[in-house]
C-alpha atoms as a PDB file:
ATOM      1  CA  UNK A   1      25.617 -18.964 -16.917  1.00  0.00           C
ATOM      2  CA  UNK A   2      23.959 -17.874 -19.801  1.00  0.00           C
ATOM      3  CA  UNK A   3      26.464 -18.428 -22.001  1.00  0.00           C
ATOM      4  CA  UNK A   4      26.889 -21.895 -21.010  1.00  0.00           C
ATOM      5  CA  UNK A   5      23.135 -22.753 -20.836  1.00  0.00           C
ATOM      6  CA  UNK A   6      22.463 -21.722 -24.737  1.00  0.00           C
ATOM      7  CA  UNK A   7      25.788 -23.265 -26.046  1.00  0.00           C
ATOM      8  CA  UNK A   8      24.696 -26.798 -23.899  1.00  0.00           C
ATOM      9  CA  UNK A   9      20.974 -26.325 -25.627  1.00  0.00           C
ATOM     10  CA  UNK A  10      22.039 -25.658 -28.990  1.00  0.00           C
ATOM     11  CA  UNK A  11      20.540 -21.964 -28.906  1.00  0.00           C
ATOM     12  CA  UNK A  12      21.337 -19.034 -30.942  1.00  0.00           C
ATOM     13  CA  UNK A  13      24.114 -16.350 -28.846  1.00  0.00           C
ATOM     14  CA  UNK A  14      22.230 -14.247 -26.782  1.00  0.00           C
ATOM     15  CA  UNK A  15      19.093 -16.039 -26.515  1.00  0.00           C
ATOM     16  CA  UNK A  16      18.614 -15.612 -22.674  1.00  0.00           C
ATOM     17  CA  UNK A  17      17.994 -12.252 -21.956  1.00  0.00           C
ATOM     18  CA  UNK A  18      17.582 -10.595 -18.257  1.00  0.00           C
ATOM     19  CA  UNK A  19      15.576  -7.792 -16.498  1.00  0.00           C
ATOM     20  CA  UNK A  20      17.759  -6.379 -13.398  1.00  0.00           C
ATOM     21  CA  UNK A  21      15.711  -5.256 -10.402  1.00  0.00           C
ATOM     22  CA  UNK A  22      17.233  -2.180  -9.237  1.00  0.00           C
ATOM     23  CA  UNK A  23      15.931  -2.931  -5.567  1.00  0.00           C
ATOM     24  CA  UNK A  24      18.765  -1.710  -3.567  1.00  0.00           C
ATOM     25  CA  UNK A  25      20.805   1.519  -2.894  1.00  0.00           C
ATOM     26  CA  UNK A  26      24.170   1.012  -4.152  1.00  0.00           C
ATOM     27  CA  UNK A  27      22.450  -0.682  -7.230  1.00  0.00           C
ATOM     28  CA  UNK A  28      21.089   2.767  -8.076  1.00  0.00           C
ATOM     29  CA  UNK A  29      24.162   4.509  -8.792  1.00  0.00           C
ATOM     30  CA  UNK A  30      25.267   1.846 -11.019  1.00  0.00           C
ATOM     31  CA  UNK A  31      22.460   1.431 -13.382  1.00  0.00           C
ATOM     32  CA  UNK A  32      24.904   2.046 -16.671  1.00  0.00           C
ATOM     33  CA  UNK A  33      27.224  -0.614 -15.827  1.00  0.00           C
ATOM     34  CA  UNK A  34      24.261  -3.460 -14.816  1.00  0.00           C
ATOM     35  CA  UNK A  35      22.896  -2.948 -18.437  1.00  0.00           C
ATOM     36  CA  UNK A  36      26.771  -2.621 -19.852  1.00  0.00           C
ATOM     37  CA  UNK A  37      27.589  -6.159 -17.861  1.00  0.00           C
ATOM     38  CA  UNK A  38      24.355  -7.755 -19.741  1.00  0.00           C
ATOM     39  CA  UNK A  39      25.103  -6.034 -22.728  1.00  0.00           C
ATOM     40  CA  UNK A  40      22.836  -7.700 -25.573  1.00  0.00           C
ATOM     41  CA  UNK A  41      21.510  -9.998 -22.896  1.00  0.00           C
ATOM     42  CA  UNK A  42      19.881  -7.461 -21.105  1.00  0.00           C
ATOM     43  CA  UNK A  43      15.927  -6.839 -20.973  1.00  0.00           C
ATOM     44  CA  UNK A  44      16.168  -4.055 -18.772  1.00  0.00           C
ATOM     45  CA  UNK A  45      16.079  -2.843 -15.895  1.00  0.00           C
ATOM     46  CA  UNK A  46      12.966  -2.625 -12.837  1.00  0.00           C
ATOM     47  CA  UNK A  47      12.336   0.159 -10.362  1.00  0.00           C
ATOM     48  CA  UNK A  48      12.082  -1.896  -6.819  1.00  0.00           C
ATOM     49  CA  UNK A  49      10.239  -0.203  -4.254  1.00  0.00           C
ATOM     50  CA  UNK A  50      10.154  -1.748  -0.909  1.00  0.00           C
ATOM     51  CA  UNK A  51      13.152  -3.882  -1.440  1.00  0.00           C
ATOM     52  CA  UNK A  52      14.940  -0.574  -2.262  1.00  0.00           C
ATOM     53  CA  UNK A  53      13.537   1.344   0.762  1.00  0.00           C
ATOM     54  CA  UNK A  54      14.894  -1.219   2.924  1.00  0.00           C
ATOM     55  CA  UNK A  55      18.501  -0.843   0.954  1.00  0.00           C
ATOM     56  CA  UNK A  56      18.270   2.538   2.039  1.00  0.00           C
ATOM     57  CA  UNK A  57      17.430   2.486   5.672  1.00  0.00           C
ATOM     58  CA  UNK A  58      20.504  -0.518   5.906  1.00  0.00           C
ATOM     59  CA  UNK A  59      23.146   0.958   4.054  1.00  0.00           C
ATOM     60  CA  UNK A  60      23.092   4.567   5.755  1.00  0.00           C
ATOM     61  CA  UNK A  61      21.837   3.051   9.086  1.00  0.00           C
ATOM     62  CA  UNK A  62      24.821   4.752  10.686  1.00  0.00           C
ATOM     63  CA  UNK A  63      23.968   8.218  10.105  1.00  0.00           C
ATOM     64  CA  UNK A  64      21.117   9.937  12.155  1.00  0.00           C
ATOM     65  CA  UNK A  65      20.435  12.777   9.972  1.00  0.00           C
ATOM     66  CA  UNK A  66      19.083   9.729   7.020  1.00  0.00           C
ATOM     67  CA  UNK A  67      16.476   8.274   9.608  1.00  0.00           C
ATOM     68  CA  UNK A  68      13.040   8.018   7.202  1.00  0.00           C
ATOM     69  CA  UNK A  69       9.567   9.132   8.559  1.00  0.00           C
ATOM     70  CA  UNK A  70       6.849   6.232   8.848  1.00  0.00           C
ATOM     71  CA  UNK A  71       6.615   3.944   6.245  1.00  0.00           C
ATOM     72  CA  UNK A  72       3.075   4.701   4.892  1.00  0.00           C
ATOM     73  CA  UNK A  73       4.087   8.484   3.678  1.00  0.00           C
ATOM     74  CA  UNK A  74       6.942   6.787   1.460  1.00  0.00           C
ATOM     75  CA  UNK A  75       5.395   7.019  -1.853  1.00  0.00           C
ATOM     76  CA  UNK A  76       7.351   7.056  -5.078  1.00  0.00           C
ATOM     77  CA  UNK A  77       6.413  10.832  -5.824  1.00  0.00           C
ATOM     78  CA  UNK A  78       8.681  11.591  -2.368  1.00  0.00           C
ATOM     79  CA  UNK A  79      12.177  11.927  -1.375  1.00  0.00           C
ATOM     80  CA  UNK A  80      15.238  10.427  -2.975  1.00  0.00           C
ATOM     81  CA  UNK A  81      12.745   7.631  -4.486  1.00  0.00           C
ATOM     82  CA  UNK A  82      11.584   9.980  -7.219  1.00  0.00           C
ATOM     83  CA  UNK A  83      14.640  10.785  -8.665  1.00  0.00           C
ATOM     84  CA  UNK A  84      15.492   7.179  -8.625  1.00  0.00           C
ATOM     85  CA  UNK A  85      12.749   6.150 -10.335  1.00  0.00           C
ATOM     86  CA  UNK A  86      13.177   8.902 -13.064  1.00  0.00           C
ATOM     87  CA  UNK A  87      16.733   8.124 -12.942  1.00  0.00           C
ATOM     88  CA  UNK A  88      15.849   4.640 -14.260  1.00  0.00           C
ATOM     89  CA  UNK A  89      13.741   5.585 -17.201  1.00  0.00           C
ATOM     90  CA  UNK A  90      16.417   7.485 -18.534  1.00  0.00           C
ATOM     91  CA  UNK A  91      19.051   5.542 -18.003  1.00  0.00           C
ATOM     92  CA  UNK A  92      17.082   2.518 -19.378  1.00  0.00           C
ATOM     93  CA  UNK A  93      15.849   4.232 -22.694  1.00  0.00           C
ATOM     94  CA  UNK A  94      19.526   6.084 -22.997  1.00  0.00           C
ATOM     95  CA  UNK A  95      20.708   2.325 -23.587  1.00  0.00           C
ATOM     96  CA  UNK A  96      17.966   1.141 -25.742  1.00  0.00           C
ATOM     97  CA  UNK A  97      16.571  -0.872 -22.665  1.00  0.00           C
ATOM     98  CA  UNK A  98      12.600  -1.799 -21.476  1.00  0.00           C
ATOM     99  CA  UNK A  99      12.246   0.608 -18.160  1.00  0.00           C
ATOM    100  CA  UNK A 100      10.029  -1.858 -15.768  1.00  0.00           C
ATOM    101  CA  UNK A 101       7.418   0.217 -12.964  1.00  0.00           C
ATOM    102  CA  UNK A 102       7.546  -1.244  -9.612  1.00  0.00           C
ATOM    103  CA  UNK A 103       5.060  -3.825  -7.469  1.00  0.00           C
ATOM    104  CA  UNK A 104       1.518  -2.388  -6.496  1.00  0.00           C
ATOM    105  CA  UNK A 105       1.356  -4.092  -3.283  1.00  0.00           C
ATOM    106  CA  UNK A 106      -2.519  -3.186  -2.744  1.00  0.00           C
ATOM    107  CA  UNK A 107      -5.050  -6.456  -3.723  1.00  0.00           C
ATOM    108  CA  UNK A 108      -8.296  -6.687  -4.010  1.00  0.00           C
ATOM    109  CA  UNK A 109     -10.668  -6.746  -0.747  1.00  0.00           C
ATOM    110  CA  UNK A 110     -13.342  -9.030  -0.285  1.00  0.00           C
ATOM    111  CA  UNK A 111     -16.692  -8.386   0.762  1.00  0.00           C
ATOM    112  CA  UNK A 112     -16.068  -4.194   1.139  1.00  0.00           C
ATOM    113  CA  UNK A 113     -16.652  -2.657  -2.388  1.00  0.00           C
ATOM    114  CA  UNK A 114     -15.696   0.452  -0.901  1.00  0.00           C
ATOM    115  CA  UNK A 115     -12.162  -0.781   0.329  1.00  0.00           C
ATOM    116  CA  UNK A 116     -11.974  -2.553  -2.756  1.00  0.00           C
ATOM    117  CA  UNK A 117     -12.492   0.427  -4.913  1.00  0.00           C
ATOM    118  CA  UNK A 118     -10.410   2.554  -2.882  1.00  0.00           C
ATOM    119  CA  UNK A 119      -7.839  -0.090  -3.338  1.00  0.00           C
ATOM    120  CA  UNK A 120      -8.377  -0.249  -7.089  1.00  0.00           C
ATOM    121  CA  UNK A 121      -8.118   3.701  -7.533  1.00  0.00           C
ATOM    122  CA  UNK A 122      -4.533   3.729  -5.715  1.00  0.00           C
ATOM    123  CA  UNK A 123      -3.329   1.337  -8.265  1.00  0.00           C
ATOM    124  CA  UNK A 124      -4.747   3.214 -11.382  1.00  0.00           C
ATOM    125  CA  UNK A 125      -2.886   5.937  -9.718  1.00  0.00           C
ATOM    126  CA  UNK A 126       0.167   4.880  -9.161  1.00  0.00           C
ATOM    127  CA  UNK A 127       0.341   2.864 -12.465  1.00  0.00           C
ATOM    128  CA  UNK A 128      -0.483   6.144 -14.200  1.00  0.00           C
ATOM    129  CA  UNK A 129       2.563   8.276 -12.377  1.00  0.00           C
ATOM    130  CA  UNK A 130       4.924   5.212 -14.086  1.00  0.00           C
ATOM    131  CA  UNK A 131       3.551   5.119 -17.392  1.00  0.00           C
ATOM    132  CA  UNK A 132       3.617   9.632 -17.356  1.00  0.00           C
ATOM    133  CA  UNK A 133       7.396   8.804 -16.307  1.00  0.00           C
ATOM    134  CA  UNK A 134       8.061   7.110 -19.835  1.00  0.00           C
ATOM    135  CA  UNK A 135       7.831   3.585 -17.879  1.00  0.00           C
ATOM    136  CA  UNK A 136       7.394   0.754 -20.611  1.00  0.00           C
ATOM    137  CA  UNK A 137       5.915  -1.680 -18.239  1.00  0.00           C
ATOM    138  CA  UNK A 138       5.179  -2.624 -14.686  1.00  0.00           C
ATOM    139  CA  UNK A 139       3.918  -5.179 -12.520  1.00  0.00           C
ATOM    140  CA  UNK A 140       1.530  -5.967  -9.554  1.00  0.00           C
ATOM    141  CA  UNK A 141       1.020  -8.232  -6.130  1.00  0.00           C
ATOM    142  CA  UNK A 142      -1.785  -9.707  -7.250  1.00  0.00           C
ATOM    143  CA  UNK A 143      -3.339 -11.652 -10.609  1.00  0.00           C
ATOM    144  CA  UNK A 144      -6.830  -9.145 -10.490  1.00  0.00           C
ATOM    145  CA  UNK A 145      -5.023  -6.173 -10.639  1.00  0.00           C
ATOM    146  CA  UNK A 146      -3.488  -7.016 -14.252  1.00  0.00           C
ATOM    147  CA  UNK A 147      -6.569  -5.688 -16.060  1.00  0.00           C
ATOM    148  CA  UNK A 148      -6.667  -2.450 -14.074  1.00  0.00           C
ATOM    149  CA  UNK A 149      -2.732  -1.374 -15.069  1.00  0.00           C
ATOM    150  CA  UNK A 150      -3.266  -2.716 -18.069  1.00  0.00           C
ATOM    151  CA  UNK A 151      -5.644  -0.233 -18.634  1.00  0.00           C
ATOM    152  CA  UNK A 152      -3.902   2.880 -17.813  1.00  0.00           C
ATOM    153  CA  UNK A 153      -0.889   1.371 -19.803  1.00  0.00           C
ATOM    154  CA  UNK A 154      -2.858   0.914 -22.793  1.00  0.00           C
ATOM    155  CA  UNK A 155      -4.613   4.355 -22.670  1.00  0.00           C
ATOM    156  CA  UNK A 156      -1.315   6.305 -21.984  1.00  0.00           C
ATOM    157  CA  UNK A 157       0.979   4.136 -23.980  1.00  0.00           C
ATOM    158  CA  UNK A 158      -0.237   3.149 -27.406  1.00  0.00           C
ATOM    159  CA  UNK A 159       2.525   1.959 -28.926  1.00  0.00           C
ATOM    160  CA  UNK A 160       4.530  -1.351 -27.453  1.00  0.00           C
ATOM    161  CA  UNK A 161       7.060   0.456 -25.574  1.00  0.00           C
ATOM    162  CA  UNK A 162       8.224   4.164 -24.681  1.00  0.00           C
ATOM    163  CA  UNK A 163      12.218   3.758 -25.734  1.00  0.00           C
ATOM    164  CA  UNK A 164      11.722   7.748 -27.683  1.00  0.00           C
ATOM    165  CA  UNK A 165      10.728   9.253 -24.373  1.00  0.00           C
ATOM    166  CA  UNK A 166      14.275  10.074 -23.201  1.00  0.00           C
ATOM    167  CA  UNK A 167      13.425  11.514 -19.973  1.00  0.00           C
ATOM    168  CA  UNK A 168      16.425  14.274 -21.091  1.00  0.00           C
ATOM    169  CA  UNK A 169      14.588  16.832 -18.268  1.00  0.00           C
ATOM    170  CA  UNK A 170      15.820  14.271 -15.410  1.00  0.00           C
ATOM    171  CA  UNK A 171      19.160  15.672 -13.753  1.00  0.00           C
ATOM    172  CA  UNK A 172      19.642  13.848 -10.921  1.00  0.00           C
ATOM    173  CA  UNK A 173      22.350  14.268  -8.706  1.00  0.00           C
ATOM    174  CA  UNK A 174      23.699  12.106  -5.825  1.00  0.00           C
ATOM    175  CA  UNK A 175      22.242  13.981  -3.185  1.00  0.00           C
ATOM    176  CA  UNK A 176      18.552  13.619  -4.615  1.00  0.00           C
ATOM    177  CA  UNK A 177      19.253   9.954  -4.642  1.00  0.00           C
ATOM    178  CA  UNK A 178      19.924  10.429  -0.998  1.00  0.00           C
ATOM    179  CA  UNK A 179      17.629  13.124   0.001  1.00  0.00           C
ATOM    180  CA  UNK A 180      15.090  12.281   2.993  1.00  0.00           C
ATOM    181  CA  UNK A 181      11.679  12.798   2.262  1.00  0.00           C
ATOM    182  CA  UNK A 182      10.165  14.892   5.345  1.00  0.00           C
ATOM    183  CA  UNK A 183       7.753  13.651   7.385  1.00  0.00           C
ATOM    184  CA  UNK A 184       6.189  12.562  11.059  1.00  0.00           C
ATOM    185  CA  UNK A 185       8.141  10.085  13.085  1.00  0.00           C
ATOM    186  CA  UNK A 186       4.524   8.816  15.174  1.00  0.00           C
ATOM    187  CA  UNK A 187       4.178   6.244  17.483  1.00  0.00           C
ATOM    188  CA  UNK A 188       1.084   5.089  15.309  1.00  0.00           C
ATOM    189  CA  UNK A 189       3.759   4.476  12.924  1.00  0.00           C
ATOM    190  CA  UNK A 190       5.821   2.480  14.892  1.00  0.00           C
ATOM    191  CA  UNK A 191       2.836   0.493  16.107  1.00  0.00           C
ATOM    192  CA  UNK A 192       1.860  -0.426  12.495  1.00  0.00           C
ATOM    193  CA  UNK A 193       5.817  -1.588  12.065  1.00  0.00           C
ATOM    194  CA  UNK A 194       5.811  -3.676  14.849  1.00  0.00           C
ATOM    195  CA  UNK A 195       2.146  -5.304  13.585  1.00  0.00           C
ATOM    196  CA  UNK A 196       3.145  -6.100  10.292  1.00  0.00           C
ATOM    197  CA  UNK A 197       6.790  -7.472  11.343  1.00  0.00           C
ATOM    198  CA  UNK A 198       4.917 -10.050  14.301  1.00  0.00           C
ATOM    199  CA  UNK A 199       2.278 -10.567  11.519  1.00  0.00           C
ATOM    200  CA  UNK A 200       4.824 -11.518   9.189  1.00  0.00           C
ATOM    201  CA  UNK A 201       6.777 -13.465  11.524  1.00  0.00           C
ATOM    202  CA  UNK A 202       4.178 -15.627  12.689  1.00  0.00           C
ATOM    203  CA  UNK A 203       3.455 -16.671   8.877  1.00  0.00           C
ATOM    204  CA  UNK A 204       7.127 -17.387   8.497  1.00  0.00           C
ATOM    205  CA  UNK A 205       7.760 -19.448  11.103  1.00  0.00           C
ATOM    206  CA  UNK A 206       4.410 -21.703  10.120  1.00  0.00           C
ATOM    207  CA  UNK A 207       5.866 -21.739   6.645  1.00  0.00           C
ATOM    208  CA  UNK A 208       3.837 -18.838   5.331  1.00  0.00           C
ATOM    209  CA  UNK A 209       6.233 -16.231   2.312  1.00  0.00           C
ATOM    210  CA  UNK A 210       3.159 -13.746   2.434  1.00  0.00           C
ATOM    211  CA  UNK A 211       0.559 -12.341   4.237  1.00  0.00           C
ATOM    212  CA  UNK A 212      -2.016  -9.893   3.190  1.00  0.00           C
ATOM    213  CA  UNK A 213      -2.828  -6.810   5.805  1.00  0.00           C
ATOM    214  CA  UNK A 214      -5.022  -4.172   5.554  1.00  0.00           C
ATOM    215  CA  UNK A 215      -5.859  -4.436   1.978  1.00  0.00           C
ATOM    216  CA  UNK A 216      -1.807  -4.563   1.061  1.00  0.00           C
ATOM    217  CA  UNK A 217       0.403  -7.548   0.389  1.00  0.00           C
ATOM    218  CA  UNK A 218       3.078  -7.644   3.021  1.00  0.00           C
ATOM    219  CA  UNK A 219       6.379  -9.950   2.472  1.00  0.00           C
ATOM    220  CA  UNK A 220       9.847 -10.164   3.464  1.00  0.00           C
ATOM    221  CA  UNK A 221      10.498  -6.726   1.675  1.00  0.00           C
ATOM    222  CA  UNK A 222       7.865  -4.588   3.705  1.00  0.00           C
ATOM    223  CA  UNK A 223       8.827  -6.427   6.932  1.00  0.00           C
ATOM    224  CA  UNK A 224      12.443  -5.344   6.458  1.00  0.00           C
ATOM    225  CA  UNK A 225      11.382  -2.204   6.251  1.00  0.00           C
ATOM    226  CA  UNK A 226       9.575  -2.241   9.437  1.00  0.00           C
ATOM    227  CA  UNK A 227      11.652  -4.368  11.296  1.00  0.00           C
ATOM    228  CA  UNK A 228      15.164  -2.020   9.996  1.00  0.00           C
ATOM    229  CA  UNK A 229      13.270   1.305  10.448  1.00  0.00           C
ATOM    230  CA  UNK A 230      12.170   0.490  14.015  1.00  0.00           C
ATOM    231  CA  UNK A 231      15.925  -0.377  14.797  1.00  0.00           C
ATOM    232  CA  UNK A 232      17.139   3.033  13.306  1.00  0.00           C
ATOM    233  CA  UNK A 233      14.960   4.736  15.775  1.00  0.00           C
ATOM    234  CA  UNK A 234      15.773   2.997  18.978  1.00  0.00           C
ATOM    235  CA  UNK A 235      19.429   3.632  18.471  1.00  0.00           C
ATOM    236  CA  UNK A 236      19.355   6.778  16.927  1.00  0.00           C
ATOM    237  CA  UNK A 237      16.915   7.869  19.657  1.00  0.00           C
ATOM    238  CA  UNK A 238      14.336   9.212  17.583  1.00  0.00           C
ATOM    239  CA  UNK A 239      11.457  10.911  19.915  1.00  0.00           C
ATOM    240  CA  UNK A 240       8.321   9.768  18.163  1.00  0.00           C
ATOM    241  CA  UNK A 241       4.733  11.793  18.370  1.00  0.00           C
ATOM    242  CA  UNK A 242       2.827  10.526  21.484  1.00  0.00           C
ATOM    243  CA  UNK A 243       5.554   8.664  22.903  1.00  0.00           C
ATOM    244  CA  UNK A 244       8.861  10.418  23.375  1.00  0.00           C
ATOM    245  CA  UNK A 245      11.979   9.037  22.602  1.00  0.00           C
ATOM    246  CA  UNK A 246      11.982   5.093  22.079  1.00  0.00           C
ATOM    247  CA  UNK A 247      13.892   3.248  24.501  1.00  0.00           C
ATOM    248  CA  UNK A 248      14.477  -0.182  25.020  1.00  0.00           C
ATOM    249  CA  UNK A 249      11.559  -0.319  27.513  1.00  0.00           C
ATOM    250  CA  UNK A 250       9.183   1.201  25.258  1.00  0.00           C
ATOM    251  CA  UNK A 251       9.368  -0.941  22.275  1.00  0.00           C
ATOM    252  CA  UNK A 252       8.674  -4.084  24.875  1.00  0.00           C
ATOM    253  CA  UNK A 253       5.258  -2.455  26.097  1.00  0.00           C
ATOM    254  CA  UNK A 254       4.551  -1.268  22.376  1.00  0.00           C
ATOM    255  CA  UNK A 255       5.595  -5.012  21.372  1.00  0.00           C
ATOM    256  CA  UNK A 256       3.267  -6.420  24.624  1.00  0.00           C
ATOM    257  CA  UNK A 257       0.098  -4.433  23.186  1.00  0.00           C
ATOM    258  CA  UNK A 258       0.611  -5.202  19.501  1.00  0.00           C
ATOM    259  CA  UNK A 259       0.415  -8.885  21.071  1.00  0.00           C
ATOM    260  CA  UNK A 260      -2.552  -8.277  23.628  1.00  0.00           C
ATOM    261  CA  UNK A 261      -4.383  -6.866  20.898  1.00  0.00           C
ATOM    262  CA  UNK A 262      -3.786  -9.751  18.206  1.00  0.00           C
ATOM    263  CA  UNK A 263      -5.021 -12.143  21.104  1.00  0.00           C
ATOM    264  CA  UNK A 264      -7.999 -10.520  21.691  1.00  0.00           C
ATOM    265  CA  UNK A 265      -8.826 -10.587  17.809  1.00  0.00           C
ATOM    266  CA  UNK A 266      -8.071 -14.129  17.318  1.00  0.00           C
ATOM    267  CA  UNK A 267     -10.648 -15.033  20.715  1.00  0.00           C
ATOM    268  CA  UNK A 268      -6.877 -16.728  22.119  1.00  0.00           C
ATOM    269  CA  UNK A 269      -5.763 -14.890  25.354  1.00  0.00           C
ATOM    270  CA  UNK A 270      -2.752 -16.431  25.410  1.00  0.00           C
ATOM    271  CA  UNK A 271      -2.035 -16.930  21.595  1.00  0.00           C
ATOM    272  CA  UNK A 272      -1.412 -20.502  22.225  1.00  0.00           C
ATOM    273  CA  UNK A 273      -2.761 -22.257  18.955  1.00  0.00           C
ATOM    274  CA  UNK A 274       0.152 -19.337  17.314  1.00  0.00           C
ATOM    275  CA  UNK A 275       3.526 -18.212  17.171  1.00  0.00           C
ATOM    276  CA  UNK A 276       3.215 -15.397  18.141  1.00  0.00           C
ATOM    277  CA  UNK A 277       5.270 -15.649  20.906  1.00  0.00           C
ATOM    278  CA  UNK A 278       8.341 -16.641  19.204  1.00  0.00           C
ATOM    279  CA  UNK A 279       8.044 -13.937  16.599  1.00  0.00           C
ATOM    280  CA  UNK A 280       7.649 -11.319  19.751  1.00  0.00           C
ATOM    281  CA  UNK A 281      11.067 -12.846  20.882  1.00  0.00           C
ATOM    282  CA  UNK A 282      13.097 -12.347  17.706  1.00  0.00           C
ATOM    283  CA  UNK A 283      11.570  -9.429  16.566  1.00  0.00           C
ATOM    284  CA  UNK A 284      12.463  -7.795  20.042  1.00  0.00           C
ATOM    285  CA  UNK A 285      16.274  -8.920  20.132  1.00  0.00           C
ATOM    286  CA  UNK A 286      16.725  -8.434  16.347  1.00  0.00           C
ATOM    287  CA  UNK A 287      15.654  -4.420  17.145  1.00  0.00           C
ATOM    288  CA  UNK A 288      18.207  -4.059  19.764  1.00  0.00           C
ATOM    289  CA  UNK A 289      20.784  -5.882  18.696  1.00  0.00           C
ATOM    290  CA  UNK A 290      24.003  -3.468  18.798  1.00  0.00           C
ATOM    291  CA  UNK A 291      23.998  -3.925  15.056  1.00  0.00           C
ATOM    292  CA  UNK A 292      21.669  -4.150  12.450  1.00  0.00           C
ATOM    293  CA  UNK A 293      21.115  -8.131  11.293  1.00  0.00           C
ATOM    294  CA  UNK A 294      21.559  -7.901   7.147  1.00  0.00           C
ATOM    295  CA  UNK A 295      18.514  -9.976   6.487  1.00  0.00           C
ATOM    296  CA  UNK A 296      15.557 -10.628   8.976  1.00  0.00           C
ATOM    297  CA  UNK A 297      14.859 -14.130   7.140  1.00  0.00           C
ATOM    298  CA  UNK A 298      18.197 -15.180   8.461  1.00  0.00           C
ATOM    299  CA  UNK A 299      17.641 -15.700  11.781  1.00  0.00           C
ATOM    300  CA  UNK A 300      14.058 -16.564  10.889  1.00  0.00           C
ATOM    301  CA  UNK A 301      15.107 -19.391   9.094  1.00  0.00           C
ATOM    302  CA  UNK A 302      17.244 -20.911  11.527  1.00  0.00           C
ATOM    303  CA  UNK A 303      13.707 -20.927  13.867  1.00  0.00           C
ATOM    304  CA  UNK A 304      11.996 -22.946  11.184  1.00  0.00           C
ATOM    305  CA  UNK A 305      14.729 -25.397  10.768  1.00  0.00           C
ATOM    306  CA  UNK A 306      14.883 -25.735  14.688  1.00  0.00           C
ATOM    307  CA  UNK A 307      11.372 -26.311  15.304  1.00  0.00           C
ATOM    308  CA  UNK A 308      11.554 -28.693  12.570  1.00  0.00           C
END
């Protein structure tokens, strides 16, 4: 395609030139042959974060012994997404490539400087793990927080790229790009996945890509997650803190008070001016479904084409 599109336009060879996002498990273990493929066109290659999470929980969804603790303890300093992300530098700057830092998904809050602050210092914080890691770049959810990594960039990197640091400490193996990070398996945590996945849903089936929650920017990515880790615990029978095991039955009264307590925040008691409802239904038979659907937007589409 490239190719074709610079000899059509009259441009030099290897005009075009591509960054990869490394946002999904198998991806990970092939990061030398995605820059070989690009060769001179590549750009480089970027860590994904929730895209990749979401890789994770799908392609080892089978095996009981890789079911991840609740989503908010997955930070990049944990589990097999360290390595990965170290991985990636070194791979990148072995091949002469630009090594890209993943999506800050926090954005700026409104009216609470103290959120907003709090907010601000997890970004500064996580940009300044990536740019320690010999990252060359990165990127955020939101247009305000472009000063703030630009900042930490600037101050830790002062020269236009890191291509010398050559990571040569990182030996990563495949089990560290497998390992599961420990953690609690909480039924607070499987209340906040089935929030953000109705949340979502709603928005999606009025047309709506994105939705900002609780100071973060959540979107298809981060409702995979939810929506994919909530399925690996109903059928691997995962016994959650203050719950038990999670059984069919359970999720529907979980799913019930997630939706009483939306109506009672929106001043609706029966969430009729929403679609709530309808995201309830699918989110409900996509988690237990025998198998795991590949992509929740699937079947979400099809809803927005039929109500249309």
């Amino acid at each position: 395609m490239f190719a074709f599109s610079e000899a059509r336009l009259g441009l030099p060879h290897a005009s075009i030139r591509a960054t990869v996002l490394v946002e999904t498990l198998p991806a990970a273990f092939q990061m030398h042959e995605l820059l070989w493929e690009l060769r001179e066109r590549s750009a480089g290659l970027n860590c994904g974060r929730w895209d990749y999470m979401f890789s994770y929980i799908k392609r080892l969804r089978a095996h009981p012994d890789r079911v991840l603790p609740d989503r908010d303890t997955l930070t990049m300093d944990r589990g097999f997404l360290r390595p990965y992300a170290e991985l990636l530098v070194q791979t990148c700057h072995r091949r002469g490539a630009h090594a890209l830092g993943g999506m800050a998904a926090f954005i700026p809050v409104k009216g609470n400087p103290a959120r907003n602050a709090a907010a601000l210092e997890k970004v500064r914080a996580d940009k300044l793990r990536e740019v320690q890691q010999g990252y060359d770049g990165t990127w955020v959810a939101h247009p305000a927080l472009v000063p703030v990594a630009q900042a930490v960039f600037d101050a830790h990197m002062p020269g236009p790229h890191q291509l010398g640091v050559t990571r040569a400490d990182v030996q990563v193996t495949r089990e560290q790009l497998l390992r599961v990070p420990a953690g609690p398996h909480a039924l607070a945590g499987l209340r906040h996945n089935v929030r953000v996945c109705l949340l979502y849903l709603e928005g999606w089936l009025r047309g709506v890509g994105c939705q900002p929650m609780d100071d973060l920017m959540e979107d298809a990515a981060t409702a995979e997650i939810s929506r994919a880790q909530t399925w690996q615990q109903l059928h691997h029978g995962v016994s959650l803190e203050g719950l038990g095991v999670l059984t069919p039955d359970a999720l529907r009264r979980v799913v019930d008070e997630v939706l009483a307590a939306q109506a009672e925040a929106a001043g609706d008691p029966r969430l009729t001016t929403t679609r709530f409802h309808a995201a309830a239904a699918l989110f409900t038979r996509l988690s237990l479904a025998p198998t795991l659907e590949e992509f929740l937007t699937v079947p979400a589409y099809r809803a927005v084409l039929a109500q249309e």
